[in-house]
PDB file of N, CA and C in Angstrom:
ATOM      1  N   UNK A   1      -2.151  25.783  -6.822  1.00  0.00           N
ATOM      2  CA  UNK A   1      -2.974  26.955  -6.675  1.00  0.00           C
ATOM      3  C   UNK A   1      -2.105  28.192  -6.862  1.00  0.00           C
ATOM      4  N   UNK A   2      -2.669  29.285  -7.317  1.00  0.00           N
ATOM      5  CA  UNK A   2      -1.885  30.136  -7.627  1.00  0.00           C
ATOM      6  C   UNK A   2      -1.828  31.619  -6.482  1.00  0.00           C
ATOM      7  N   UNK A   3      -1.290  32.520  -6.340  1.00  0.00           N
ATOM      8  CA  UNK A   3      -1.195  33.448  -5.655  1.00  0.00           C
ATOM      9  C   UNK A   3      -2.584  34.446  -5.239  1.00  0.00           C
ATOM     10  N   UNK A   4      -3.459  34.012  -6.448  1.00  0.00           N
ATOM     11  CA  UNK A   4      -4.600  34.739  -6.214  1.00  0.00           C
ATOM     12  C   UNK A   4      -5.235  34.098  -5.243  1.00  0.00           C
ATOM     13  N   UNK A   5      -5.686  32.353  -5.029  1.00  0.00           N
ATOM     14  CA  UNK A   5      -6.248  32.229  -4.169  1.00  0.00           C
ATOM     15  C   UNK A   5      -5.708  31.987  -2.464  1.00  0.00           C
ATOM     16  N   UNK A   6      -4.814  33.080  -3.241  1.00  0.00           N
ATOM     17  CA  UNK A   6      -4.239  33.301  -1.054  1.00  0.00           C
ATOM     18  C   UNK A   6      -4.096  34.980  -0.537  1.00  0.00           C
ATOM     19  N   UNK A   7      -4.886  35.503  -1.429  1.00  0.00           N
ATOM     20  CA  UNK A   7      -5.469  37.593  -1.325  1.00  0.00           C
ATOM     21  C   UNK A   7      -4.820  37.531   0.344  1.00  0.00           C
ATOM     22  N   UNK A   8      -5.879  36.855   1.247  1.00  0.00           N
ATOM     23  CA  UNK A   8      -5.764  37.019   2.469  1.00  0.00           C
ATOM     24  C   UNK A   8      -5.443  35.587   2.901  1.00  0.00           C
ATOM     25  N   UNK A   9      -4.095  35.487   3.795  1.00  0.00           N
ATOM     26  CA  UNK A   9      -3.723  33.887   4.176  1.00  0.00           C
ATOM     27  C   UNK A   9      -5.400  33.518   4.948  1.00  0.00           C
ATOM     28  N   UNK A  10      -5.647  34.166   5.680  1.00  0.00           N
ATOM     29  CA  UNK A  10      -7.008  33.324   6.319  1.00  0.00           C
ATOM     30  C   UNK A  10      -7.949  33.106   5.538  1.00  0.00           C
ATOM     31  N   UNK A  11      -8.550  33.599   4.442  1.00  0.00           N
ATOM     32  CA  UNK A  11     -10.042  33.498   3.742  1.00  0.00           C
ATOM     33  C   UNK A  11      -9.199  32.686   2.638  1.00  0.00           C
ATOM     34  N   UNK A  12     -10.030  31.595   2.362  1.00  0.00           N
ATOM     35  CA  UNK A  12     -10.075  30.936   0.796  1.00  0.00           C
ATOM     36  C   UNK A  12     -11.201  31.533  -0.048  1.00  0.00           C
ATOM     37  N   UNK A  13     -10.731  32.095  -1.371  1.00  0.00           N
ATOM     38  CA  UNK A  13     -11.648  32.600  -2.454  1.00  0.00           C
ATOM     39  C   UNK A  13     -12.589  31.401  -2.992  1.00  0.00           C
ATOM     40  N   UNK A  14     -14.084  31.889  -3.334  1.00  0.00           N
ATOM     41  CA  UNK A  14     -15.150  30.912  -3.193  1.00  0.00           C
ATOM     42  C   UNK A  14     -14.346  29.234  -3.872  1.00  0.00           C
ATOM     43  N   UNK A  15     -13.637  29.978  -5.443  1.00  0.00           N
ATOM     44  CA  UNK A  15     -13.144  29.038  -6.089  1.00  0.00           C
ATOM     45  C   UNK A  15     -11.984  28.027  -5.440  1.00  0.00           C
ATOM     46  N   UNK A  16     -11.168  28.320  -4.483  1.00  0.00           N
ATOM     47  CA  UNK A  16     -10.334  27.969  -3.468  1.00  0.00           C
ATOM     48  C   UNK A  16     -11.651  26.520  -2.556  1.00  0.00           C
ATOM     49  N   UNK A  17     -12.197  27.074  -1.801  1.00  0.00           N
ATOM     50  CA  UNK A  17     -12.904  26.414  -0.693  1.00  0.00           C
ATOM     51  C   UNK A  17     -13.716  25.362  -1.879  1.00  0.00           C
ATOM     52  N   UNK A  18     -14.446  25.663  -2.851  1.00  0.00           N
ATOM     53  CA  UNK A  18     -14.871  24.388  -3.855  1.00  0.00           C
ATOM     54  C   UNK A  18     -13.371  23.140  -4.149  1.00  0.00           C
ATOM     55  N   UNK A  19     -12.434  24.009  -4.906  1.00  0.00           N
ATOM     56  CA  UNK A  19     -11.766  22.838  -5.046  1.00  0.00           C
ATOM     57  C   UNK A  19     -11.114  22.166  -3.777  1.00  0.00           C
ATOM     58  N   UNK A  20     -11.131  22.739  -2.895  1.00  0.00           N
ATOM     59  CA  UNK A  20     -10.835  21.557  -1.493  1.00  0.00           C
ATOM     60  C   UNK A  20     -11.653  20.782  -1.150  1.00  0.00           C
ATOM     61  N   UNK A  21     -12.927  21.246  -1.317  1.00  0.00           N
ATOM     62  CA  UNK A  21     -14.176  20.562  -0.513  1.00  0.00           C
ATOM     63  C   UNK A  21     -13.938  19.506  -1.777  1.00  0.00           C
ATOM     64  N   UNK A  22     -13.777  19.969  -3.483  1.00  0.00           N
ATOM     65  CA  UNK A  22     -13.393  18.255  -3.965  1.00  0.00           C
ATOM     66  C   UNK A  22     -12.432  17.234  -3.842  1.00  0.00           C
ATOM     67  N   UNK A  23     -11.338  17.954  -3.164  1.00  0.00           N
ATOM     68  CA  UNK A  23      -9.982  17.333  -3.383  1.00  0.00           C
ATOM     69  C   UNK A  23     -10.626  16.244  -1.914  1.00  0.00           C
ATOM     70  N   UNK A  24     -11.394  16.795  -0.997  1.00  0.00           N
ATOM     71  CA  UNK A  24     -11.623  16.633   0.438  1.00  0.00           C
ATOM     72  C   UNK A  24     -12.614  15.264   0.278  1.00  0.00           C
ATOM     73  N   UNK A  25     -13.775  15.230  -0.788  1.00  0.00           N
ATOM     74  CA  UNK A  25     -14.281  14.556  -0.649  1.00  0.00           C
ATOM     75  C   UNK A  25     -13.931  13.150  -1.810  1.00  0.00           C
ATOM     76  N   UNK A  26     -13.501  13.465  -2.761  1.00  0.00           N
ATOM     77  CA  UNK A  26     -12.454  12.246  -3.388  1.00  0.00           C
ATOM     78  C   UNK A  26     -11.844  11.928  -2.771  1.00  0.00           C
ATOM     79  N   UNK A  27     -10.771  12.138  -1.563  1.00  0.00           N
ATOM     80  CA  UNK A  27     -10.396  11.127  -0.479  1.00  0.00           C
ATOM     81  C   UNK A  27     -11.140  10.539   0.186  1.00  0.00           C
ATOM     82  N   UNK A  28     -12.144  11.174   0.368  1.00  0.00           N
ATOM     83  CA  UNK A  28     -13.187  10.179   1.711  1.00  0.00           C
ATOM     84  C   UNK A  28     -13.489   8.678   1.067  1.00  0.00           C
ATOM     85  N   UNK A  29     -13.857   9.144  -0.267  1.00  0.00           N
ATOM     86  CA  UNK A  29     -14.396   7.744  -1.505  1.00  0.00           C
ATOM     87  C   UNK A  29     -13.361   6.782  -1.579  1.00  0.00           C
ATOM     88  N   UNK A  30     -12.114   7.643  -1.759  1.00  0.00           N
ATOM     89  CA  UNK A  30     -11.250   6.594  -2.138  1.00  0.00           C
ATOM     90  C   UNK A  30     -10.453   5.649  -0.723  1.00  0.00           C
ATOM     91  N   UNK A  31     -11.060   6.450   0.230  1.00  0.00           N
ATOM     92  CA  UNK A  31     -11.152   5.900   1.964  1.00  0.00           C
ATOM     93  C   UNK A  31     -11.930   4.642   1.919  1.00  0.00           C
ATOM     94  N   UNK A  32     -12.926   5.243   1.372  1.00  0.00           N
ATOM     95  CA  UNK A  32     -13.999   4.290   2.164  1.00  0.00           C
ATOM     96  C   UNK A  32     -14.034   2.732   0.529  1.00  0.00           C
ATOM     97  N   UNK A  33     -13.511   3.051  -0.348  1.00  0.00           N
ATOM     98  CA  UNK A  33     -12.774   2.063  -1.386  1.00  0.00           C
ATOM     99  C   UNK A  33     -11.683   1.277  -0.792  1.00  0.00           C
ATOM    100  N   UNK A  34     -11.008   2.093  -0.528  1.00  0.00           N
ATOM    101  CA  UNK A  34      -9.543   1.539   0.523  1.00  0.00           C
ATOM    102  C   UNK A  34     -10.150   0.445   1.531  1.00  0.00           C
ATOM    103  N   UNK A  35     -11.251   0.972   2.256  1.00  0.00           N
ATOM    104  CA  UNK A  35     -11.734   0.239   2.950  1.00  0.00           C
ATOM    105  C   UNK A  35     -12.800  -1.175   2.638  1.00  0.00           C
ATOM    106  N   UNK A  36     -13.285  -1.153   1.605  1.00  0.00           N
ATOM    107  CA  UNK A  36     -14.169  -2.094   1.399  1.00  0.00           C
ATOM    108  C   UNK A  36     -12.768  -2.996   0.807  1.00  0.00           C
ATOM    109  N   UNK A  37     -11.775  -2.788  -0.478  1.00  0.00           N
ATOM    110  CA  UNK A  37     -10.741  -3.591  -0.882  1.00  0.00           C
ATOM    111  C   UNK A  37      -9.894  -4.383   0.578  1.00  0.00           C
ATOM    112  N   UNK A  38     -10.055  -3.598   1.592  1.00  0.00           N
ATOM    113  CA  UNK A  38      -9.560  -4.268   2.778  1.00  0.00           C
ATOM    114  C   UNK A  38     -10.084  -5.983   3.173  1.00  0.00           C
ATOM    115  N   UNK A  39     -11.786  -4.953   3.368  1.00  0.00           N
ATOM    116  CA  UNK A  39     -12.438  -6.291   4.071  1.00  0.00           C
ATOM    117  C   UNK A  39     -12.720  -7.352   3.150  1.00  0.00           C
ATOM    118  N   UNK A  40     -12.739  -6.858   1.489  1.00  0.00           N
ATOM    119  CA  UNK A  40     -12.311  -8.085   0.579  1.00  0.00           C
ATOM    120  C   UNK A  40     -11.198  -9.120   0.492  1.00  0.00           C
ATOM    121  N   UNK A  41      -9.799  -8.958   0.890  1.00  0.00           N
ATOM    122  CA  UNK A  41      -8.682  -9.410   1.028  1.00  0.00           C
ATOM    123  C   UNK A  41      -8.931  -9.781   2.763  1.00  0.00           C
ATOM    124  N   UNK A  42      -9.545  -9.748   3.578  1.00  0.00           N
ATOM    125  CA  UNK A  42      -9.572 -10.416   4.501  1.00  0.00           C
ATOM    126  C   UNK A  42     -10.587 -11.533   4.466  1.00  0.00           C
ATOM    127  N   UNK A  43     -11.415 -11.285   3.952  1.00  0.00           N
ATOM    128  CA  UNK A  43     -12.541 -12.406   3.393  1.00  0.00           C
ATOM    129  C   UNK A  43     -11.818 -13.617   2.352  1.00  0.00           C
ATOM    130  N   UNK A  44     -10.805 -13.043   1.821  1.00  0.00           N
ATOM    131  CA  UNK A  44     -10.080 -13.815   0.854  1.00  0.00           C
ATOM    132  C   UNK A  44      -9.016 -14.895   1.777  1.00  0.00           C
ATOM    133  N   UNK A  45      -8.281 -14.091   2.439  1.00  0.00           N
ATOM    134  CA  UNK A  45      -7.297 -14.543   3.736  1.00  0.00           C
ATOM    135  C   UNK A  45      -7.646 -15.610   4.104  1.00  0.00           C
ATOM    136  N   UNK A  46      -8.934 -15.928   4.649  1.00  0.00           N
ATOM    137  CA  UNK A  46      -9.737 -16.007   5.739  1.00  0.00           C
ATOM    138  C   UNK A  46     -10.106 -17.768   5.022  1.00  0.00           C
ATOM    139  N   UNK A  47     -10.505 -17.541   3.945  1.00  0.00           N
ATOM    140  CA  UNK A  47     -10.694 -18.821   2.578  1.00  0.00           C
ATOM    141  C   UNK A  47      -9.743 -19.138   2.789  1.00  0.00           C
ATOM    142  N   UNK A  48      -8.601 -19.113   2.720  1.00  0.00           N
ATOM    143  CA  UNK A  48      -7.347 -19.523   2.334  1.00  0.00           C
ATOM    144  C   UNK A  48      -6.886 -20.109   3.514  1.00  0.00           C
ATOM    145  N   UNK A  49      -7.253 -19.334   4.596  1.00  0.00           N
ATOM    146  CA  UNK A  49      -6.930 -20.140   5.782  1.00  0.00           C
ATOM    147  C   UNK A  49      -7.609 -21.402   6.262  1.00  0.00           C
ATOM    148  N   UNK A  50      -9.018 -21.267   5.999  1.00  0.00           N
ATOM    149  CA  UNK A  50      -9.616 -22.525   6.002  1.00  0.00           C
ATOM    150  C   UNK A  50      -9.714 -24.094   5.523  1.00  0.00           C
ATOM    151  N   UNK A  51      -9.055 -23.018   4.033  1.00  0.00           N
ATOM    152  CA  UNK A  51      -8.859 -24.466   3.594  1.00  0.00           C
ATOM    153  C   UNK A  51      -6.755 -25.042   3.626  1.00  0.00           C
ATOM    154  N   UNK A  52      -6.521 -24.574   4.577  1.00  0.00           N
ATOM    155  CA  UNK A  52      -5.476 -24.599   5.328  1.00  0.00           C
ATOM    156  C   UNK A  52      -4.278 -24.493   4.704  1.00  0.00           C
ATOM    157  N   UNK A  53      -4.593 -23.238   4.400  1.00  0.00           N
ATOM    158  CA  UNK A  53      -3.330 -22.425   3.570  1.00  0.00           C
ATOM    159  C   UNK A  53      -2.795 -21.432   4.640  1.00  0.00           C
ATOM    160  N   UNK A  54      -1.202 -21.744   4.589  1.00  0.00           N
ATOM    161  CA  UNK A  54      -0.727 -20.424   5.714  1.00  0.00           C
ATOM    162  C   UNK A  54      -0.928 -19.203   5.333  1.00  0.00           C
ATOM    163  N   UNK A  55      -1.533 -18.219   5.864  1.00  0.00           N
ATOM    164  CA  UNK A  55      -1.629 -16.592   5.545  1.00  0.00           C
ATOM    165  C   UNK A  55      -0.537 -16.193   5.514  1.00  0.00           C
ATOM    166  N   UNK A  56       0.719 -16.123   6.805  1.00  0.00           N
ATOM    167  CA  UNK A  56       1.709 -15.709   6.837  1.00  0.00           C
ATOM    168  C   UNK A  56       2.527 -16.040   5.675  1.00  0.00           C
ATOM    169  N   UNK A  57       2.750 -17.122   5.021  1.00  0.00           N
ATOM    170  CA  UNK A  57       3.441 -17.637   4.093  1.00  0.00           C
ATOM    171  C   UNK A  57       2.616 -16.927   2.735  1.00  0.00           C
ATOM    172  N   UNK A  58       1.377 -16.694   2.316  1.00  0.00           N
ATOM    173  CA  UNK A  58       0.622 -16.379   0.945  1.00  0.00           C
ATOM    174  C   UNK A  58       1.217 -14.750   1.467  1.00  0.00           C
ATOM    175  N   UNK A  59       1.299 -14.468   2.279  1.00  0.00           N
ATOM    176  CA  UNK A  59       1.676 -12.512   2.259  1.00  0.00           C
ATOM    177  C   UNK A  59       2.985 -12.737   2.108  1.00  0.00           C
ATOM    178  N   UNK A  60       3.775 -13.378   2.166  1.00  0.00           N
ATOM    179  CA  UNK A  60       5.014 -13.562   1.556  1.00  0.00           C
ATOM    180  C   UNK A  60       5.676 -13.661   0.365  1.00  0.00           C
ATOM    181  N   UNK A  61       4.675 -14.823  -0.206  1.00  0.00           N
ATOM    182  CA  UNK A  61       4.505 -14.971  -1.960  1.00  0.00           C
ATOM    183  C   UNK A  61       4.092 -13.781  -1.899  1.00  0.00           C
ATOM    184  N   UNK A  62       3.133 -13.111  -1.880  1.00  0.00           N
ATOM    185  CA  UNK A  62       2.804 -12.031  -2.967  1.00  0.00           C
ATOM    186  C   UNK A  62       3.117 -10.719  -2.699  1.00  0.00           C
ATOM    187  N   UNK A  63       4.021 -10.580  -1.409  1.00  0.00           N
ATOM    188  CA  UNK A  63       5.321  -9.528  -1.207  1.00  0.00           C
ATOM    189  C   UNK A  63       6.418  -9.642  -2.580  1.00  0.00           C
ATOM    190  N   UNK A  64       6.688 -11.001  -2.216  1.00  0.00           N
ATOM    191  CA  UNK A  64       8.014 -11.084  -3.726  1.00  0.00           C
ATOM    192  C   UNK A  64       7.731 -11.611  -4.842  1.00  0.00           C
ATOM    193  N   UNK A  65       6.244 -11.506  -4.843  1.00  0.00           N
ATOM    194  CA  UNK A  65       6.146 -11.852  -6.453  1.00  0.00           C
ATOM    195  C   UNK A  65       6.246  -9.873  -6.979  1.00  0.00           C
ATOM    196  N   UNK A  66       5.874  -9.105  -5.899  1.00  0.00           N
ATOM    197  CA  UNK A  66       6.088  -7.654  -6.447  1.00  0.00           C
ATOM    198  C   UNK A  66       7.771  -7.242  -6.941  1.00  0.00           C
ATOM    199  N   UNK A  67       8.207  -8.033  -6.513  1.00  0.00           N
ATOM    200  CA  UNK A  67       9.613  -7.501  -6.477  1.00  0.00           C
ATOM    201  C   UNK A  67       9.714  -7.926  -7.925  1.00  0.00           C
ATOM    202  N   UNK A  68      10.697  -6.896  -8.015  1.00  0.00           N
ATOM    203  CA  UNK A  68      12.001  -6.816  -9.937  1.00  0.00           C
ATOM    204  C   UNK A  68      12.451  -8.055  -9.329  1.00  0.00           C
ATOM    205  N   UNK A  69      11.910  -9.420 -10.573  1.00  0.00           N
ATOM    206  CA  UNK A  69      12.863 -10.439 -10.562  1.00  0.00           C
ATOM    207  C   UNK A  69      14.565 -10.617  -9.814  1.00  0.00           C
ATOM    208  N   UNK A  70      15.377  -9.982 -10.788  1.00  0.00           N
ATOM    209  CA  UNK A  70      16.190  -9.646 -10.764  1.00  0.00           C
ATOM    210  C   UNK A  70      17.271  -9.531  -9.459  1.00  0.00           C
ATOM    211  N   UNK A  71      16.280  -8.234  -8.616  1.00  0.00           N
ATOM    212  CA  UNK A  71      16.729  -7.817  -7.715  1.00  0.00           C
ATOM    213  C   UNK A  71      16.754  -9.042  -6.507  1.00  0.00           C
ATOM    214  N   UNK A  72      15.270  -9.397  -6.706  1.00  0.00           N
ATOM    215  CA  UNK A  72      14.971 -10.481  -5.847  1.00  0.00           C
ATOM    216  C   UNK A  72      15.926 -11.755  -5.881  1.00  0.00           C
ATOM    217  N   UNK A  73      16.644 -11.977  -7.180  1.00  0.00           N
ATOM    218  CA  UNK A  73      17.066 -13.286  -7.161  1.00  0.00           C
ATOM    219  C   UNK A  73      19.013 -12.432  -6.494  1.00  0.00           C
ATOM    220  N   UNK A  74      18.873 -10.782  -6.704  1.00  0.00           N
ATOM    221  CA  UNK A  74      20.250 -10.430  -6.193  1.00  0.00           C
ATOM    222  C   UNK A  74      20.698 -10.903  -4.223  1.00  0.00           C
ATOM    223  N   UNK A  75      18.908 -10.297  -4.071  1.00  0.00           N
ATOM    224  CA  UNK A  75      18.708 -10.440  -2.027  1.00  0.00           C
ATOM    225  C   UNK A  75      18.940 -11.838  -1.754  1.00  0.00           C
ATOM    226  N   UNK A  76      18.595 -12.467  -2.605  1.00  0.00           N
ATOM    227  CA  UNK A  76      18.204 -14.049  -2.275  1.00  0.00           C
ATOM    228  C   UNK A  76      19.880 -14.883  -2.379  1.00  0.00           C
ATOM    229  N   UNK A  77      20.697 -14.252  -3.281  1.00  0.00           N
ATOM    230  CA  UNK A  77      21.881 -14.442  -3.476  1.00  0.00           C
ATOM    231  C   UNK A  77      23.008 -14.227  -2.000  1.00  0.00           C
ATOM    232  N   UNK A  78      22.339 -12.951  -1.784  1.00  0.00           N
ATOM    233  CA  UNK A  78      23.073 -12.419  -0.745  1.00  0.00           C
ATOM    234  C   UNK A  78      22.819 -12.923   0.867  1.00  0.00           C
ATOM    235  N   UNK A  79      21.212 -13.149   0.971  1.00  0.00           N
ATOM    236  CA  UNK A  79      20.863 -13.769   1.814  1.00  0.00           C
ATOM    237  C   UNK A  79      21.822 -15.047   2.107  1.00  0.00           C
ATOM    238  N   UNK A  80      21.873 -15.634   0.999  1.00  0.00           N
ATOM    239  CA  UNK A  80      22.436 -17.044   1.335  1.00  0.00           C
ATOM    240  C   UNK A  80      23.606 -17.298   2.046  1.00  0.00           C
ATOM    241  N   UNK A  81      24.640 -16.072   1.431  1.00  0.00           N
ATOM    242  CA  UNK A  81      25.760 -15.827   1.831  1.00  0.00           C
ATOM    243  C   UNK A  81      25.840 -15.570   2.891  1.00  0.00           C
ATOM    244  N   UNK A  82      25.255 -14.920   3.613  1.00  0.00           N
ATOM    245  CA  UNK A  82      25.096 -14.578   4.972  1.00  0.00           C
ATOM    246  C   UNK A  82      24.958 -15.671   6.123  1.00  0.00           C
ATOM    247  N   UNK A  83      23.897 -16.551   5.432  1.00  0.00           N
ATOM    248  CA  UNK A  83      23.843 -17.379   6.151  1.00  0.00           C
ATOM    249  C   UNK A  83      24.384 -18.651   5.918  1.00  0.00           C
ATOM    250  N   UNK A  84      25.535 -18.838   4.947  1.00  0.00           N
ATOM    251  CA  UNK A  84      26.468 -19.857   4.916  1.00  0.00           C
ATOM    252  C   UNK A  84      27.481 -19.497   5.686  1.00  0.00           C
ATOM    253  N   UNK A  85      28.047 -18.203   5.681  1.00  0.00           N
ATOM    254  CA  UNK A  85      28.765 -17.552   6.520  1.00  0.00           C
ATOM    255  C   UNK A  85      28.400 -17.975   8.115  1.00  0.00           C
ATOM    256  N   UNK A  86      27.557 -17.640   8.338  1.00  0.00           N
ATOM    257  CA  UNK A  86      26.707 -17.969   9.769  1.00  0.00           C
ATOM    258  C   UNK A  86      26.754 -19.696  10.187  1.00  0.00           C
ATOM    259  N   UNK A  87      27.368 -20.827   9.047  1.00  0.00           N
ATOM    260  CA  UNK A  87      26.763 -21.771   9.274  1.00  0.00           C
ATOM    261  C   UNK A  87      25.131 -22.293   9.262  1.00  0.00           C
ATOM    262  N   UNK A  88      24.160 -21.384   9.169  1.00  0.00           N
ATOM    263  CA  UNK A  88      23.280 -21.676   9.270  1.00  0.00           C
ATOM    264  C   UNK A  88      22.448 -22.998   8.091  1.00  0.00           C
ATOM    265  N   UNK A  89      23.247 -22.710   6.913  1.00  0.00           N
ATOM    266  CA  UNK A  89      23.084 -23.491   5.916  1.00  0.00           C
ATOM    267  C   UNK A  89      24.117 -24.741   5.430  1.00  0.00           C
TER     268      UNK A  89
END
């Protein structure tokens, strides 16, 4: 926004108060989107659990399937080390 629509810090110019009220109400949509994609992926979860798939373990896969290959196979490298170090392995 530019200097004009701040004349007076308290009053927004008509054109000011329109584009908030859009900026204001494209979040609500993309809220209430946010929200329906929610209760879809819990409905999904929920399948998966039934037919006795671990949830905890599928949010895992598809945590590191996001990850840069790469990097992932660098953590996974390092991980190990740690825990050969540790004995754990």
């Amino acid at each position: 926004m530019d200097d004009a629509s701040f004349e007076n810090p308290d009053v927004l110019t008509a054109a000011a108060q329109g584009r908030l009220r859009t900026i204001i109400e494209r979040i609500e949509r993309l809220e209430e989107d946010k929200k329906a994609v929610m209760e879809d992926m819990k409905e999904v979860f929920a399948e998966a659990k039934g037919e006795g798939y671990d949830v905890k373990v599928l949010r895992k896969v598809i945590r590191i399937r996001k990850q840069d290959r790469a990097k992932r196979q660098e953590e996974e490298a390092i991980l190990d080390l740690y825990l050969s170090a540790l004995g754990e392995v």
